[in-house]
Protein backbone atom coordinates (compact mmCIF):
# COMPACT_ATOMS: atom_id res chain seq x y z
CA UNK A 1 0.00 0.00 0.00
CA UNK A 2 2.98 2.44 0.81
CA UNK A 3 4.52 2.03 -2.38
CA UNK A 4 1.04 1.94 -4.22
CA UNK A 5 0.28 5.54 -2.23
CA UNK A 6 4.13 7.19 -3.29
CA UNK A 7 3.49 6.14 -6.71
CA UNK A 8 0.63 8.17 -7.27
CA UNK A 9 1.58 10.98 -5.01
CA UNK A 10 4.59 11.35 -7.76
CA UNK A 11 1.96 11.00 -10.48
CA UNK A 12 0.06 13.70 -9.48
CA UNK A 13 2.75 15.88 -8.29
CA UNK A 14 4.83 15.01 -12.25
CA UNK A 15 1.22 16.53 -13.72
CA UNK A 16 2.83 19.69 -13.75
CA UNK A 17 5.18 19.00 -16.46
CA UNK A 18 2.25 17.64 -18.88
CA UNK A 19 -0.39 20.76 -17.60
CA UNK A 20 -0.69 23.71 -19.48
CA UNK A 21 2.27 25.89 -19.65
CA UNK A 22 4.21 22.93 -20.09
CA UNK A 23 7.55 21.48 -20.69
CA UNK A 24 6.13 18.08 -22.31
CA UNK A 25 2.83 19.48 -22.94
CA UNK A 26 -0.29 17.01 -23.31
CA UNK A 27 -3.95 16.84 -24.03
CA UNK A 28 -6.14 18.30 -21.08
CA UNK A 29 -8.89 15.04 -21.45
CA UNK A 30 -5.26 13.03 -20.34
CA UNK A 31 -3.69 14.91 -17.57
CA UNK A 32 -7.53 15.67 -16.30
CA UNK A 33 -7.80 11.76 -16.04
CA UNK A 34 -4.51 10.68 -14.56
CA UNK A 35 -5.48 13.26 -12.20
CA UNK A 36 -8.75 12.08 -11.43
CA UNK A 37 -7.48 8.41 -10.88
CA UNK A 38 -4.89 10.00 -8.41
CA UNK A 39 -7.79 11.51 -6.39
CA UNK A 40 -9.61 8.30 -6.48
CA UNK A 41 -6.58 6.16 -5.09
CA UNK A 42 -6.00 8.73 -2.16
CA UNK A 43 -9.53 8.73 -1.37
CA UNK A 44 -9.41 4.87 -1.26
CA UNK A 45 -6.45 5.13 0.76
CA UNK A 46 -7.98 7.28 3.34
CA UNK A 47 -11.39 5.39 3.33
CA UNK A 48 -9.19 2.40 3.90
CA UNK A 49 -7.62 3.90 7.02
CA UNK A 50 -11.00 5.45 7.90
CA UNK A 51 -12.15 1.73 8.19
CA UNK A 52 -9.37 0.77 10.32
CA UNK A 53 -9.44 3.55 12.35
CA UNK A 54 -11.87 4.49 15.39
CA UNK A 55 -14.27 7.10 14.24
CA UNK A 56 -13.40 9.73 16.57
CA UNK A 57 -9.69 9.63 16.38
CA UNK A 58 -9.97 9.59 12.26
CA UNK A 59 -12.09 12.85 12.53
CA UNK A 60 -9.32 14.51 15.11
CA UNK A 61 -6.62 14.28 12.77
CA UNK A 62 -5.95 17.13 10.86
CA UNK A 63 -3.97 15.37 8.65
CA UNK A 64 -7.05 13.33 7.24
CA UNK A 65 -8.81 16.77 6.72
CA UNK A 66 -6.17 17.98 5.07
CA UNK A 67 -6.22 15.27 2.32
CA UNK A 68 -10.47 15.72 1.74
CA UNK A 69 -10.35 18.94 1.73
CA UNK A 70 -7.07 19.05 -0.93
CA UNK A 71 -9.32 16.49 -2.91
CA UNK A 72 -12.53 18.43 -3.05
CA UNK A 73 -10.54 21.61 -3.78
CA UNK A 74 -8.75 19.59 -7.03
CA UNK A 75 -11.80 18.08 -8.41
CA UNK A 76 -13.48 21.60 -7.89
CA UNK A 77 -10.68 23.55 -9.65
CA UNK A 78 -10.65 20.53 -12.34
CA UNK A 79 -14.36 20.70 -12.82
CA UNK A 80 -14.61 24.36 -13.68
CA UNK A 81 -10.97 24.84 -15.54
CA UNK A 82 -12.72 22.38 -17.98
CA UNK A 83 -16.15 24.11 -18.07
CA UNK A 84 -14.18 27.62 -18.97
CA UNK A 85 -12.01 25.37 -21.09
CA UNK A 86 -15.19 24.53 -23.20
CA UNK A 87 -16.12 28.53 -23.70
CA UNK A 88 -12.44 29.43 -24.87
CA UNK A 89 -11.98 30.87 -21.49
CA UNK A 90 -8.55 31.69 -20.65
CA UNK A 91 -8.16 30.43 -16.69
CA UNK A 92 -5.35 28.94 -14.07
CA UNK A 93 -4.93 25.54 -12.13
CA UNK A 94 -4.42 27.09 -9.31
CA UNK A 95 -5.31 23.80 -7.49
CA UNK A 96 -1.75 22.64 -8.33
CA UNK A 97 -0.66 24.47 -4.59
CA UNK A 98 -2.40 21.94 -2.71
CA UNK A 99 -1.07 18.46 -4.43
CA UNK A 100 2.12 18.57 -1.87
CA UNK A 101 -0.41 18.20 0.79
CA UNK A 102 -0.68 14.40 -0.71
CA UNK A 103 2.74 14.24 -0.11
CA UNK A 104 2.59 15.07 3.62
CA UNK A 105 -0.23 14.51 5.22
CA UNK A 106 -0.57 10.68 4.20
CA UNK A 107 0.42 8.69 7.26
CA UNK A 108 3.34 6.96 5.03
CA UNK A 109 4.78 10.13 4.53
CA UNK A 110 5.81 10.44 8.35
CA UNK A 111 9.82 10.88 7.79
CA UNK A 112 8.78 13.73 5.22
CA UNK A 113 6.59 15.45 7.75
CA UNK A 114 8.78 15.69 10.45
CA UNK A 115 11.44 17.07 7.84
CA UNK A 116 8.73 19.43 6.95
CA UNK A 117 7.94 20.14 11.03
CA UNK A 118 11.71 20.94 11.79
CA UNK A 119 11.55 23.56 8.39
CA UNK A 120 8.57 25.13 9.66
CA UNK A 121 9.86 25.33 13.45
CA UNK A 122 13.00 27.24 11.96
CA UNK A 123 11.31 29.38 10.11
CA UNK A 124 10.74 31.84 13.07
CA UNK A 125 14.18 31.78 13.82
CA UNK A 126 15.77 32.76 10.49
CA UNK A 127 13.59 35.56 10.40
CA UNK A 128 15.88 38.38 11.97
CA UNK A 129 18.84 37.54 9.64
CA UNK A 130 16.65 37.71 6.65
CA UNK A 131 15.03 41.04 7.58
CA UNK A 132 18.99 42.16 8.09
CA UNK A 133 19.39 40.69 4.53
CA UNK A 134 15.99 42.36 2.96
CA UNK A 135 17.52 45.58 4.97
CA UNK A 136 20.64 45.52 3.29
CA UNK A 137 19.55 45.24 -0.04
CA UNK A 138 16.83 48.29 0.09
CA UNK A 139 20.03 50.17 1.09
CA UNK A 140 22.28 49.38 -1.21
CA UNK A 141 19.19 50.10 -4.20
CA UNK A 142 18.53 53.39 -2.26
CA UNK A 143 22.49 54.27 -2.83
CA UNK A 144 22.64 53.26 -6.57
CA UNK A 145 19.30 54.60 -7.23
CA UNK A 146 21.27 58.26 -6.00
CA UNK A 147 24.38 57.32 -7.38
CA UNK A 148 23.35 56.56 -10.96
CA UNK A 149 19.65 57.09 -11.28
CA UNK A 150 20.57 60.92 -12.25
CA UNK A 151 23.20 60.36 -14.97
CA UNK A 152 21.25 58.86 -17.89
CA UNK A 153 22.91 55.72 -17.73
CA UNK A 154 22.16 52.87 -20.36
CA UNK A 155 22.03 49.11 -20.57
CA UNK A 156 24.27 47.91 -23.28
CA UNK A 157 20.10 46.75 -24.81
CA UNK A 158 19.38 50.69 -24.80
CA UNK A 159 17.14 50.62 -21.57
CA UNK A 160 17.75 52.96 -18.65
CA UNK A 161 20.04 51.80 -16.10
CA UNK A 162 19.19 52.41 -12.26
CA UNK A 163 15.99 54.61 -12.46
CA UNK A 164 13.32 52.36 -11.08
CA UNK A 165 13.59 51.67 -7.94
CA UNK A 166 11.48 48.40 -7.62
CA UNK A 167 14.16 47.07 -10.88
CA UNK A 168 16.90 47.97 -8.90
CA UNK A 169 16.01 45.96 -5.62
CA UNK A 170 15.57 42.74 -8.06
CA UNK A 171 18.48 43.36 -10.35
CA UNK A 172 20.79 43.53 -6.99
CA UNK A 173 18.93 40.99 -5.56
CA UNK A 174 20.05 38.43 -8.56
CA UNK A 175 23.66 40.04 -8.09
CA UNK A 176 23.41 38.19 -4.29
CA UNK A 177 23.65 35.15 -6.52
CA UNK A 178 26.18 36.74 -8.90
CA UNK A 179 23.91 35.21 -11.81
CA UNK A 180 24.20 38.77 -13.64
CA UNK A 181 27.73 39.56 -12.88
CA UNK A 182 29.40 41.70 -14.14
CA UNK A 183 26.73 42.81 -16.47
CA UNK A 184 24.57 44.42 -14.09
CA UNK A 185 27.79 46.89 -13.34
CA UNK A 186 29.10 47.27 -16.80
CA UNK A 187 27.19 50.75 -17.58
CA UNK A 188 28.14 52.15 -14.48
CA UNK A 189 31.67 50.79 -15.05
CA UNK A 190 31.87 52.19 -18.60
CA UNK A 191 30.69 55.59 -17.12
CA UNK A 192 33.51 55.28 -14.23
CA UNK A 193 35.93 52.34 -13.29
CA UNK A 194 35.28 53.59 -9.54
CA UNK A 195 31.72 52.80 -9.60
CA UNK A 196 32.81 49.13 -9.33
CA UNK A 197 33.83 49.52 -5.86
CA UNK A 198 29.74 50.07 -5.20
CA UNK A 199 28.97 46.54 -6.68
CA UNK A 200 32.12 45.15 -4.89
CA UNK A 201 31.45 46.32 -1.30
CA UNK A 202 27.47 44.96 -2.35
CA UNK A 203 29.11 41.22 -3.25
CA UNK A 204 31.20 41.17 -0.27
CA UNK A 205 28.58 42.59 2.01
CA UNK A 206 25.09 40.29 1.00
CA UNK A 207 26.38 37.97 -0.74
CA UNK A 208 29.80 36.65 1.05
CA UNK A 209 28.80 37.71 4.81
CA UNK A 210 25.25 37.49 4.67
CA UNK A 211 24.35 34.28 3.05
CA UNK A 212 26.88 32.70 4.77
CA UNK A 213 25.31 33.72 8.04
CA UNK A 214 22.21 32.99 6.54
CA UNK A 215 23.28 29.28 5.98
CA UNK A 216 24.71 29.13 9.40
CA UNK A 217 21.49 29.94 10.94
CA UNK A 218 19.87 27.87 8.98
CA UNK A 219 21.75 24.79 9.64
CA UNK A 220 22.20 25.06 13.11
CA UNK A 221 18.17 25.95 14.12
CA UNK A 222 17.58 23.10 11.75
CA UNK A 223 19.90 20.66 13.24
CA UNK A 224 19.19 22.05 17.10
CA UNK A 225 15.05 20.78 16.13
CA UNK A 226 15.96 17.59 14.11
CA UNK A 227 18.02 16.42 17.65
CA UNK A 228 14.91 17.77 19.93
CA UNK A 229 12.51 15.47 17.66
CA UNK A 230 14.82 12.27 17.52
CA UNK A 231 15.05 12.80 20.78
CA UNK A 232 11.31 12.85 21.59
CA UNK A 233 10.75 9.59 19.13
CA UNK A 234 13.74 7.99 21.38
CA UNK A 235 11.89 8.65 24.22
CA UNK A 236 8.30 7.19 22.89
């Protein structure tokens, strides 16, 4: 049954490469099936454990709310996607947020839900360093929207470089992963070589002092809650 239950929990989850926009695009009457036979086989599954499972402690799990209510909000959003599909009207799955609840909420998935509880309790924790982080980076696009926002600066495409504020925060927050370096400095560098010492002080800053306390953080709160809940399974 456990390997039955994973195999269509990666079915349904793998719909999103077949499901309009699409990598391997297919027809909607074939992903809208496979999908339906998914929901059928977890509802089977959690009748099954219904069955085996005292009626008042079934309806006290969340977990087995969870999965209904994920299955009457998929066959909902599947019902009327293909009703607007039928008038030519243009709509979303936006159903597709709720298939990882499949994934964790099934009582086979326990290993995968305490992962999932040890994320969420370090959530909380990781929150000062990345409001440090978010802090940072609104500074730095403050300074470069002052610092080059007035000279009438161009991208090497003929777009203006540095005027929007809003484009600025995201084009320095892909510099934190240096995916657009050194493009995003060239302008600035054409203009004057000492403009690079902006976009150097921002790499060594954000991206080599705070994402590596970031990760350190990270780590540790998650490691400090994985011990806590071996040690509470140790001790049941």
């Amino acid at each position: 049954i456990r390997t039955v239950t994973y195999f269509f929990i990666f079915l349904n989850l793998s719909l999103a490469v077949f499901e309009e926009p699409a990598v391997y695009p297919l027809p909607f009457l074939v992903t809208s099936l496979v999908e339906v036979l998914c929901l059928l086989v977890f509802f089977g599954r959690l009748t099954h454990f219904a069955k085996v499972t005292l009626r008042n402690v079934f309806w006290k799990d969340t977990k087995n709310i969870c999965i209904m209510v994920a299955i009457l909000l998929s066959l909902t959003d599947l019902a009327i996607y293909g009703v607007l599909r039928i008038y030519n009207v243009s709509s979303i799955r936006w159903s597709r947020i709720v298939r990882p609840i499949f994934l964790i909420n099934f009582a086979e998935s326990r290993q995968i839900r305490r992962a999932f509880r040890s994320i969420r309790n370090t959530l909380p924790e990781i929150t000062y360093v990345f409001l440090l982080f978010m802090f940072s980076l609104l500074m730095f696009s403050l300074m470069a929207l002052k610092l080059f926002g007035e000279r009438n600066l161009q991208t090497a495409e003929g777009l203006p470089y540095f005027r929007n504020y809003l484009e600025i925060v995201f084009d320095l927050y892909v510099l934190v992963t240096t995916a657009n370096s050194p493009d995003v400095m060239m302008p600035a560098f054409d203009f004057s070589s000492w403009y690079a010492l902006f976009f150097i002080a921002f790499v060594i800053v954000n991206t080599y002092i705070f994402m590596s306390l970031f990760l350190a953080v990270v780590y540790n709160n998650y490691k400090k809650h994985l011990k806590v809940m071996f040690g509470e399974m140790n001790c049941d």
